[in-house]
PDB file of N, CA and C in Angstrom:
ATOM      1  N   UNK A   1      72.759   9.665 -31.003  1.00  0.00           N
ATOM      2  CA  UNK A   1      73.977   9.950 -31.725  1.00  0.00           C
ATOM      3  C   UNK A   1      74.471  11.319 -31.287  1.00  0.00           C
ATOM      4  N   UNK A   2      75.634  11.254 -31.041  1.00  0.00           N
ATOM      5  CA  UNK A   2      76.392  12.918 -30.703  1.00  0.00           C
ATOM      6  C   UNK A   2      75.754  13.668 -31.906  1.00  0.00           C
ATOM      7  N   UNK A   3      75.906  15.264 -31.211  1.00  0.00           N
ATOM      8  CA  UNK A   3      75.481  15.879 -32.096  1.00  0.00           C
ATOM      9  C   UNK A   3      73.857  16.067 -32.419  1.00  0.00           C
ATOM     10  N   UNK A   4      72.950  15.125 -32.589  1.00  0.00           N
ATOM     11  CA  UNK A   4      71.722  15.058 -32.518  1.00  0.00           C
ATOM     12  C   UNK A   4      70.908  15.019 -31.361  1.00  0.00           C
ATOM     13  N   UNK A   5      70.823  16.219 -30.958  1.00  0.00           N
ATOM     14  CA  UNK A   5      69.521  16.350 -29.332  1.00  0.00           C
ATOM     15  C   UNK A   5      68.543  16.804 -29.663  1.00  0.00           C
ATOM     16  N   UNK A   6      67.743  15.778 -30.027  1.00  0.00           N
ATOM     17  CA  UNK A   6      66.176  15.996 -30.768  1.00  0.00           C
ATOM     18  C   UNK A   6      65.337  17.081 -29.652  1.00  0.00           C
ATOM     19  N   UNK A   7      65.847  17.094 -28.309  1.00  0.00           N
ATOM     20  CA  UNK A   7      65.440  18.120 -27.531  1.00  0.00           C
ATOM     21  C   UNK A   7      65.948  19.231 -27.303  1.00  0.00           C
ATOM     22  N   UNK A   8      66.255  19.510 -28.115  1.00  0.00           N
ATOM     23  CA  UNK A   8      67.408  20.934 -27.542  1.00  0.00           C
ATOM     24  C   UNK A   8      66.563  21.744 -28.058  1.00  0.00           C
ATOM     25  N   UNK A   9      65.627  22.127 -29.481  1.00  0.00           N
ATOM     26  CA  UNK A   9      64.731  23.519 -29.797  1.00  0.00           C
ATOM     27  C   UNK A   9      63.137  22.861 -29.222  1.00  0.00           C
ATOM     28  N   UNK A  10      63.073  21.683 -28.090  1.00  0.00           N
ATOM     29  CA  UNK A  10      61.664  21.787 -27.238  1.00  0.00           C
ATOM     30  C   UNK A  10      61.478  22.764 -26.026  1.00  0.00           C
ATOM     31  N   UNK A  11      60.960  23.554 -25.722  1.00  0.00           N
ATOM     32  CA  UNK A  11      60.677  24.747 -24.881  1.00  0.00           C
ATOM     33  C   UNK A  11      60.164  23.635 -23.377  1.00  0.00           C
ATOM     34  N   UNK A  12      60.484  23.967 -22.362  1.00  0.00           N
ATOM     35  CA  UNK A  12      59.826  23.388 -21.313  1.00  0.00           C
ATOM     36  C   UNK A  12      58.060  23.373 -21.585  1.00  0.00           C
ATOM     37  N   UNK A  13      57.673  24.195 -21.740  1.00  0.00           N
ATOM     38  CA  UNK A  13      56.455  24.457 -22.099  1.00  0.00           C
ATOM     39  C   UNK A  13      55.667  23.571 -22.772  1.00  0.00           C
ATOM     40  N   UNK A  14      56.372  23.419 -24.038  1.00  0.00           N
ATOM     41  CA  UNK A  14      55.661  22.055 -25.107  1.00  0.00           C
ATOM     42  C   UNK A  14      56.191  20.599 -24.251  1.00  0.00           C
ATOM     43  N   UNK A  15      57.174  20.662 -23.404  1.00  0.00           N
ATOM     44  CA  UNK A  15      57.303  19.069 -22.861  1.00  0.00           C
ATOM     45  C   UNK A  15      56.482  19.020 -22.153  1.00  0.00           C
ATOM     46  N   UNK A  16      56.358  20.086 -21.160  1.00  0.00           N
ATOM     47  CA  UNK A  16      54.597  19.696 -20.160  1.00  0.00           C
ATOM     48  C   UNK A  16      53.514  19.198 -20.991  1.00  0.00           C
ATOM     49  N   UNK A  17      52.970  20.370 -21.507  1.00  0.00           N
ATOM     50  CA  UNK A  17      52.174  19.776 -22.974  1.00  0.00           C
ATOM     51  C   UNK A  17      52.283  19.022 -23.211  1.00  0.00           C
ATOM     52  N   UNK A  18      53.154  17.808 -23.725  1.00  0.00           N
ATOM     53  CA  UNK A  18      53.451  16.810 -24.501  1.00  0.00           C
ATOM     54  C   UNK A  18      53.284  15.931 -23.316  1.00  0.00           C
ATOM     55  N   UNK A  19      53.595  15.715 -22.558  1.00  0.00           N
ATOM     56  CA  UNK A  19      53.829  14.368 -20.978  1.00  0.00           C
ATOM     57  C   UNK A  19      52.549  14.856 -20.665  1.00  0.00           C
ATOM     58  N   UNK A  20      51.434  16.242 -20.273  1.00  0.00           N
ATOM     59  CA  UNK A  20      50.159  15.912 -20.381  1.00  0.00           C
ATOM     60  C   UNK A  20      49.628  15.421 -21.281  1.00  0.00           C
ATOM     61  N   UNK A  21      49.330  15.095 -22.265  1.00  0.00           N
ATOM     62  CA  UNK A  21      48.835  14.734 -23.646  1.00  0.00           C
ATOM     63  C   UNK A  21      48.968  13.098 -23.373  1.00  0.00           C
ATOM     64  N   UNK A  22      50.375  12.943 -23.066  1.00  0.00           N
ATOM     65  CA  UNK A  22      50.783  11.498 -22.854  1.00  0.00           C
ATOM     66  C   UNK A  22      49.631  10.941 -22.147  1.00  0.00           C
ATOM     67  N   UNK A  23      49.919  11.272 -20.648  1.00  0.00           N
ATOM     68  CA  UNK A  23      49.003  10.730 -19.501  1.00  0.00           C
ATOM     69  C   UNK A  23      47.347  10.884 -19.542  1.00  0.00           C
ATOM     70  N   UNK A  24      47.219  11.854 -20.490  1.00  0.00           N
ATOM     71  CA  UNK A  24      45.279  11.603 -20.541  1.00  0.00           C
ATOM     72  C   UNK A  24      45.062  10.477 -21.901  1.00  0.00           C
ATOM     73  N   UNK A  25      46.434  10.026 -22.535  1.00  0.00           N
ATOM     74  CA  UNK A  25      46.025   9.625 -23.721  1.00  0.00           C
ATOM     75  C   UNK A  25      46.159   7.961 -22.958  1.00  0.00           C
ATOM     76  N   UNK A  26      46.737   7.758 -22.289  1.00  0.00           N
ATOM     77  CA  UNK A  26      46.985   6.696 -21.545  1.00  0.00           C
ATOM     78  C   UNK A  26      46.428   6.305 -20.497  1.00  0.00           C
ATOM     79  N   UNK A  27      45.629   7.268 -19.761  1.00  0.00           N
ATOM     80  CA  UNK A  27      44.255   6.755 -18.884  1.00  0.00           C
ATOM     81  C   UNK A  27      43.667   6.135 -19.743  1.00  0.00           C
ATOM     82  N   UNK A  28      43.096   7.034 -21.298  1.00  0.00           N
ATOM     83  CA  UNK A  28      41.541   6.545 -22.150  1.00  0.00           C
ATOM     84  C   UNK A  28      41.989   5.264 -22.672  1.00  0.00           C
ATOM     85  N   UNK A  29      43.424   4.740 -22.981  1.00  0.00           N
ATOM     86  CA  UNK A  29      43.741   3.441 -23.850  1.00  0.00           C
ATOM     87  C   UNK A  29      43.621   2.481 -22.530  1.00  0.00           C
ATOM     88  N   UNK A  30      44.342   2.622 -21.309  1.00  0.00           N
ATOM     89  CA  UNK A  30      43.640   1.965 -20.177  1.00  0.00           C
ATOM     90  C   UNK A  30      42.106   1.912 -19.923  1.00  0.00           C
ATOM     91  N   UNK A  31      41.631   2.616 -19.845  1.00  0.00           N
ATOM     92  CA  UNK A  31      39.941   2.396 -19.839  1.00  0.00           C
ATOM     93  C   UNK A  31      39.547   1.418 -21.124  1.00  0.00           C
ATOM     94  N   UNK A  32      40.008   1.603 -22.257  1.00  0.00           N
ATOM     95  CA  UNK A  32      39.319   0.745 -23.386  1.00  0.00           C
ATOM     96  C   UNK A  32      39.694  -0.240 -23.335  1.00  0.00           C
ATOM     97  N   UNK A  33      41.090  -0.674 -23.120  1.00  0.00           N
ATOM     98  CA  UNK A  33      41.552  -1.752 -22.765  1.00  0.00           C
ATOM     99  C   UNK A  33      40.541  -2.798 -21.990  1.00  0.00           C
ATOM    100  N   UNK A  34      40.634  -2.200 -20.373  1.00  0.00           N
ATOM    101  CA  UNK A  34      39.475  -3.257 -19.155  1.00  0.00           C
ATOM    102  C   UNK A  34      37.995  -2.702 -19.618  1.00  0.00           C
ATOM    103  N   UNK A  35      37.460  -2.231 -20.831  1.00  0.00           N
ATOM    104  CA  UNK A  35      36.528  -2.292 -21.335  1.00  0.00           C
ATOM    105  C   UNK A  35      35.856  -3.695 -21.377  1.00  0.00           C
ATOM    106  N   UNK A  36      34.816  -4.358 -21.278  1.00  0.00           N
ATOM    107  CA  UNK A  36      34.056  -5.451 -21.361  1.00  0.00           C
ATOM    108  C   UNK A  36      33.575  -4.993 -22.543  1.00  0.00           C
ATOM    109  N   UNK A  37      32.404  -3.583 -22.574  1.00  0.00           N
ATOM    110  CA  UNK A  37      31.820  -3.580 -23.445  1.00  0.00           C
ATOM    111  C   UNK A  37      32.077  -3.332 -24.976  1.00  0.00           C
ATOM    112  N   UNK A  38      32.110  -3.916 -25.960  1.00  0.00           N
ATOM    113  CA  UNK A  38      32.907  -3.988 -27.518  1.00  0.00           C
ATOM    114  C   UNK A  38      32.310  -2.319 -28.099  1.00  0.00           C
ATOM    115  N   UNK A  39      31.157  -2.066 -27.497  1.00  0.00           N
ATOM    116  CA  UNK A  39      30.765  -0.652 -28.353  1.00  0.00           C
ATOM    117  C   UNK A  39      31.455   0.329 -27.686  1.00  0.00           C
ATOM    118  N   UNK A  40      31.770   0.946 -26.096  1.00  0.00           N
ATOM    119  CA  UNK A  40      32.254   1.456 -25.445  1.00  0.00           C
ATOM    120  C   UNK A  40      33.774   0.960 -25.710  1.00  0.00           C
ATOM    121  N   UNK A  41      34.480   0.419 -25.709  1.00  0.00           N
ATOM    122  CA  UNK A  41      35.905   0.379 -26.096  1.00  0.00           C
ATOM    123  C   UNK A  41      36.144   0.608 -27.137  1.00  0.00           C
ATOM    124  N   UNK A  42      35.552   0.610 -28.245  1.00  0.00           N
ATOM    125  CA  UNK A  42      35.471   0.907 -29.793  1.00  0.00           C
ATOM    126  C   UNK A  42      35.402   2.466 -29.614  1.00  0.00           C
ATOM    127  N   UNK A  43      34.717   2.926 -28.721  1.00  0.00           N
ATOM    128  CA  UNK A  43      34.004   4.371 -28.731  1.00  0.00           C
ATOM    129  C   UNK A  43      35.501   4.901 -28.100  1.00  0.00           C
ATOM    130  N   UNK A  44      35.997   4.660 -27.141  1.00  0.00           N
ATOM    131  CA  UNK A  44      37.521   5.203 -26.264  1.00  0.00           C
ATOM    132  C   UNK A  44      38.481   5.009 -27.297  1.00  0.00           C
ATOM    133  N   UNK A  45      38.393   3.939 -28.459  1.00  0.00           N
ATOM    134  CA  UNK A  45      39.695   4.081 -29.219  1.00  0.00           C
ATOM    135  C   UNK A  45      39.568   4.763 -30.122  1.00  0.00           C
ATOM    136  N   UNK A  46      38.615   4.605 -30.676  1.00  0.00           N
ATOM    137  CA  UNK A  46      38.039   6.078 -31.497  1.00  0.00           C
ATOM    138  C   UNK A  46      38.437   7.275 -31.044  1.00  0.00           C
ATOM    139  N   UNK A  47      38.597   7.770 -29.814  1.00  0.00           N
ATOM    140  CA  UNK A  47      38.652   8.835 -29.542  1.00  0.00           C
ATOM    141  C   UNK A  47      40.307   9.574 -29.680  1.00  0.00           C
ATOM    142  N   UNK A  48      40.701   8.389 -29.450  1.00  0.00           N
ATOM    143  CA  UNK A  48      41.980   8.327 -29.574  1.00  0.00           C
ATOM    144  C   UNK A  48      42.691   8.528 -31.347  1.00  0.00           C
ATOM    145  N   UNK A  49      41.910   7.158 -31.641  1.00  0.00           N
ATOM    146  CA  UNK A  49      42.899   7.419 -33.701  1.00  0.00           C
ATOM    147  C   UNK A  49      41.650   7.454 -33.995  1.00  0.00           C
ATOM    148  N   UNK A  50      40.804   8.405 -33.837  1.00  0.00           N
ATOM    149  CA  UNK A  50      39.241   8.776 -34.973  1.00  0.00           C
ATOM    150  C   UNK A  50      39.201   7.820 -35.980  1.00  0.00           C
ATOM    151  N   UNK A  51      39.015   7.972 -36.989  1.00  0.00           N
ATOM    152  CA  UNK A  51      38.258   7.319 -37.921  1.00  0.00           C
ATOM    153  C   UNK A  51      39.516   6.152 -38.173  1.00  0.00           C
ATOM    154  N   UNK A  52      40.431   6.620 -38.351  1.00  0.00           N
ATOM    155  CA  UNK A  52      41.407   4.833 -38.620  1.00  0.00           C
ATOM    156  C   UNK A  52      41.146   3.819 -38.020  1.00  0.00           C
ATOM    157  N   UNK A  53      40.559   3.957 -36.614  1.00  0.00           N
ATOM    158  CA  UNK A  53      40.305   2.929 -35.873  1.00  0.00           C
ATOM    159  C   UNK A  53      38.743   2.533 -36.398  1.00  0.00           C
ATOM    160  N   UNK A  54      38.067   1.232 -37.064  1.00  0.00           N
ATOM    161  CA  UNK A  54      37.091   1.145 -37.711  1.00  0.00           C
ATOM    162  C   UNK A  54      36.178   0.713 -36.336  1.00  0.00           C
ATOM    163  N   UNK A  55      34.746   1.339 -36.723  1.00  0.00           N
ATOM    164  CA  UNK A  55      33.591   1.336 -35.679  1.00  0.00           C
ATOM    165  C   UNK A  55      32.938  -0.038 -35.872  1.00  0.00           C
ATOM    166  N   UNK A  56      32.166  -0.633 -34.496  1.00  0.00           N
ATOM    167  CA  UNK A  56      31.853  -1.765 -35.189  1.00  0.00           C
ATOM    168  C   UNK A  56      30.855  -1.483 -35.448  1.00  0.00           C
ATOM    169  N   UNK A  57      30.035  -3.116 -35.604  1.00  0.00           N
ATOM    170  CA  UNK A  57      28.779  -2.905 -36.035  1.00  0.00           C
ATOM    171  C   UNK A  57      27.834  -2.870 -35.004  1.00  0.00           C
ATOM    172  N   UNK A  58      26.698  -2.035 -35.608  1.00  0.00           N
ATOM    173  CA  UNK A  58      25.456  -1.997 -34.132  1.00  0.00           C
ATOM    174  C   UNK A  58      24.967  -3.082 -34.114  1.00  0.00           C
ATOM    175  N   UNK A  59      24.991  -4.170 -34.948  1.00  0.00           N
ATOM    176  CA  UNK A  59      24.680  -5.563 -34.401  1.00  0.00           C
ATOM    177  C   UNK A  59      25.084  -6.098 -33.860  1.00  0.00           C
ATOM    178  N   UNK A  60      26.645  -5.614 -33.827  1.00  0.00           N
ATOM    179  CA  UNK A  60      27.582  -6.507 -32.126  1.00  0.00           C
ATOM    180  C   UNK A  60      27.306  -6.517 -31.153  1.00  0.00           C
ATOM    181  N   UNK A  61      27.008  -5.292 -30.706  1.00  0.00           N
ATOM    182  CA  UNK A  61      26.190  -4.403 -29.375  1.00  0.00           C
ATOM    183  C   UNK A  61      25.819  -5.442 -28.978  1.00  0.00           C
ATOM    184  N   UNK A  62      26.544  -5.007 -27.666  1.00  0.00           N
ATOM    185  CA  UNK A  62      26.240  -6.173 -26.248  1.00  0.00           C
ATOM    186  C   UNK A  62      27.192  -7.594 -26.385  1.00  0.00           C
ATOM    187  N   UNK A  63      27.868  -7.642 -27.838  1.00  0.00           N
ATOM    188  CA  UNK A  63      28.911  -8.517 -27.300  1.00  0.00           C
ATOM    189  C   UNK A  63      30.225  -8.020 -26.878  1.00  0.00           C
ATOM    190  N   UNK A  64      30.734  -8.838 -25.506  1.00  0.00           N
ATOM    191  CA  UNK A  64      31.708  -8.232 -24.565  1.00  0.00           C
ATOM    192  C   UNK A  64      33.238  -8.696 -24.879  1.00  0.00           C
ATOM    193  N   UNK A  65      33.940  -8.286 -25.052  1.00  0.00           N
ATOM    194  CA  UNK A  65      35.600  -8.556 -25.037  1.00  0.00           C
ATOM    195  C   UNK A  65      35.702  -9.608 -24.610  1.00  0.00           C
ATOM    196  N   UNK A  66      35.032 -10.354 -23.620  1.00  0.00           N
ATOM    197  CA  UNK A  66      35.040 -11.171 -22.437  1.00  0.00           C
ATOM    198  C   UNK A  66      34.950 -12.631 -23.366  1.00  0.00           C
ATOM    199  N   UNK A  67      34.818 -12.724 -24.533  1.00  0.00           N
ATOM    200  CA  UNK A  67      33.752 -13.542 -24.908  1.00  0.00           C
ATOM    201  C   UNK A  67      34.667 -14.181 -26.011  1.00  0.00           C
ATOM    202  N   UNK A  68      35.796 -13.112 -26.479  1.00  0.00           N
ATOM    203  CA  UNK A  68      37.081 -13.344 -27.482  1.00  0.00           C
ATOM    204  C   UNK A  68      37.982 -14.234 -26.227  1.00  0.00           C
ATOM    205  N   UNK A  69      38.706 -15.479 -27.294  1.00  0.00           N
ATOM    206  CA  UNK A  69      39.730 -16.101 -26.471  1.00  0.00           C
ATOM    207  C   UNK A  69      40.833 -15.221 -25.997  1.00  0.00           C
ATOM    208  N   UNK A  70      41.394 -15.916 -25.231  1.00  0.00           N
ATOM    209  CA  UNK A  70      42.216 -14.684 -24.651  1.00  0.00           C
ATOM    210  C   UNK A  70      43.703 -14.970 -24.997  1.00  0.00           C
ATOM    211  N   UNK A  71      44.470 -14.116 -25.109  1.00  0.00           N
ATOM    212  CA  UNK A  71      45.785 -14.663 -25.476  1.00  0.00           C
ATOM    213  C   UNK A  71      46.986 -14.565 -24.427  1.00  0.00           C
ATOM    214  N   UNK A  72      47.406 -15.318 -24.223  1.00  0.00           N
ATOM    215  CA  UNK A  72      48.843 -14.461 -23.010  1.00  0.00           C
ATOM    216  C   UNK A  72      49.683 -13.512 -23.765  1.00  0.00           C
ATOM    217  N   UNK A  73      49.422 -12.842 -22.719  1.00  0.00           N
ATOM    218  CA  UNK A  73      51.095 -12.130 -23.053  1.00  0.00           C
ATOM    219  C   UNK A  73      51.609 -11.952 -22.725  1.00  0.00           C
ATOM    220  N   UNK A  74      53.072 -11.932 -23.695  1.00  0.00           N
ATOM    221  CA  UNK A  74      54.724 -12.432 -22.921  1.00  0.00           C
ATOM    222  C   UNK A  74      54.966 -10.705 -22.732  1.00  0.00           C
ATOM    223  N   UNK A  75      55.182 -10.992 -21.190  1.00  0.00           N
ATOM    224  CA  UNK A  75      56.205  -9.824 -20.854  1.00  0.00           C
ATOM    225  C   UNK A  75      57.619  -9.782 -20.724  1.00  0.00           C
ATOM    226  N   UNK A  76      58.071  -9.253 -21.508  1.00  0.00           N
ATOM    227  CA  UNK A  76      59.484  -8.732 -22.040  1.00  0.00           C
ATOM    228  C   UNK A  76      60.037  -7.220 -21.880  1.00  0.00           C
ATOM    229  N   UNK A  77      61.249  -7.828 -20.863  1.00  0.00           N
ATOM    230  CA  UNK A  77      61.682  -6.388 -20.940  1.00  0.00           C
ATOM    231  C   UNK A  77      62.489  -5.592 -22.266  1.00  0.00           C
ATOM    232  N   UNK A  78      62.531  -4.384 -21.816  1.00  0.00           N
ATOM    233  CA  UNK A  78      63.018  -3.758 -23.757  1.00  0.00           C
ATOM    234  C   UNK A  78      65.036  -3.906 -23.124  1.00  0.00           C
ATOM    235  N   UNK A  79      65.259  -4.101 -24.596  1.00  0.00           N
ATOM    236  CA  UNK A  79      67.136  -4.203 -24.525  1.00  0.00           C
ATOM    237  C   UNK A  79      67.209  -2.918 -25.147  1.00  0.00           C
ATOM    238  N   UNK A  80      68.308  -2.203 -25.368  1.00  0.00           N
ATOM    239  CA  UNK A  80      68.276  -1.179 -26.303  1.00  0.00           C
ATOM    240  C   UNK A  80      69.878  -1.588 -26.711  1.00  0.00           C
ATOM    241  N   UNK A  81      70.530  -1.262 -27.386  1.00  0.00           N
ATOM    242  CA  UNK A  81      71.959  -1.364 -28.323  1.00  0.00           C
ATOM    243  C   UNK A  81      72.961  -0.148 -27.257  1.00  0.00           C
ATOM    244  N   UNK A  82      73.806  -0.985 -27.182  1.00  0.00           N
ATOM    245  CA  UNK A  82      74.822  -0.303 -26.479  1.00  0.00           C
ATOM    246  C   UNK A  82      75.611   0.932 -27.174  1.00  0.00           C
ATOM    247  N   UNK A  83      74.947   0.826 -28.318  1.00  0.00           N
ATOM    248  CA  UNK A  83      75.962   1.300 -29.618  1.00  0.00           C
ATOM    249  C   UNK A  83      75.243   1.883 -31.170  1.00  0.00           C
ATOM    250  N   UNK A  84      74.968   2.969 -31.551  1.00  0.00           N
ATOM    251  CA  UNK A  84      74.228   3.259 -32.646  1.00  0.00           C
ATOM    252  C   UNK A  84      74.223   2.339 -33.793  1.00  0.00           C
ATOM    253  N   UNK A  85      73.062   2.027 -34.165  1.00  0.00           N
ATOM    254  CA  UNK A  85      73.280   1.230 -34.910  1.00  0.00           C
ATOM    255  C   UNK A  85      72.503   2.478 -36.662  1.00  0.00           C
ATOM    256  N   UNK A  86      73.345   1.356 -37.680  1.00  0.00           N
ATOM    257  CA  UNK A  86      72.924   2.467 -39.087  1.00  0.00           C
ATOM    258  C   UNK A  86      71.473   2.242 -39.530  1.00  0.00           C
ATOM    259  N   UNK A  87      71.386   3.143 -39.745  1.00  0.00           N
ATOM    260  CA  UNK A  87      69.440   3.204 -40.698  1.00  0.00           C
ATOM    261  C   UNK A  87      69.607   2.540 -41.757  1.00  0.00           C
ATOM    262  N   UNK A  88      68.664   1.503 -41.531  1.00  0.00           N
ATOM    263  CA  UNK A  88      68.056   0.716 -43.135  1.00  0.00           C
ATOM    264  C   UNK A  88      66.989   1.256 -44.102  1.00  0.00           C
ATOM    265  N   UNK A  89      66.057   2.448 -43.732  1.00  0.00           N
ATOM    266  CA  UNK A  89      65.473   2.721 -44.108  1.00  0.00           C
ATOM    267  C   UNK A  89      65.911   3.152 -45.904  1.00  0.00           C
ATOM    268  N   UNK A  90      65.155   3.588 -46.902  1.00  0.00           N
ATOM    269  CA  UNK A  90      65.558   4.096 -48.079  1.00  0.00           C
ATOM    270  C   UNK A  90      65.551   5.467 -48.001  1.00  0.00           C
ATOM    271  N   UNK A  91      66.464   6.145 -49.183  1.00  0.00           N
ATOM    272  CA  UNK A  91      66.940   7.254 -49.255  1.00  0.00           C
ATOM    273  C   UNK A  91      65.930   8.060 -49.205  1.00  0.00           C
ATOM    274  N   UNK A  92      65.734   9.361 -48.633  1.00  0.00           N
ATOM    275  CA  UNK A  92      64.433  10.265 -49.222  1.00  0.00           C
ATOM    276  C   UNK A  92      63.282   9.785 -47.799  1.00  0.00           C
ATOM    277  N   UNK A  93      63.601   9.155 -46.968  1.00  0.00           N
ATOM    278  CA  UNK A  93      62.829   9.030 -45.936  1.00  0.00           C
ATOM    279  C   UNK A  93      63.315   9.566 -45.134  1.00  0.00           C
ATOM    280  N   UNK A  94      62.482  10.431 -44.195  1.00  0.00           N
ATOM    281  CA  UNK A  94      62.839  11.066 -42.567  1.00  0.00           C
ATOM    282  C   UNK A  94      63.495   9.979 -41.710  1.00  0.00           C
TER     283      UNK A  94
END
């Protein structure tokens, strides 16, 4: 929206920062991802959202990703709106 440049008080400084942050956070979700092992990919996403992401159990240990059906997925490219569209959100929200 005119008027709103959510970048205009970011310092070059914090965008490096921030696009590094990006790219090491996006190697480790790639690594957990082609993870086989369920304790080691549990352990990389953890590292990522700590405790929200729930640990499994040590009785899983040693069962592999490999082993869950697999699902396709549809690749879709993103559209975006030619045109601002209005917030639905409720009043009193960011």
């Amino acid at each position: 929206m005119p008027g709103n440049d959510i970048l205009s008080k970011v310092s070059i400084t914090n965008w490096k920062s921030f696009i590094s942050r990006v790219k090491t956070h996006a190697a480790v979700a790639r690594k957990a991802l082609e993870e086989d092992d369920t304790e080691e990919a549990t352990r990389l996403w953890r590292k990522l959202f700590g405790s929200r992401f729930k640990s499994t159990q040590k009785s899983a240990a040693g069962t592999s990703t490999s082993s869950f059906a697999a699902v396709p997925i549809e690749k879709k490219s993103y559209s975006f709106p030619d045109r601002a569209v209005k917030a639905t959100t409720p009043r009193g929200f960011a």
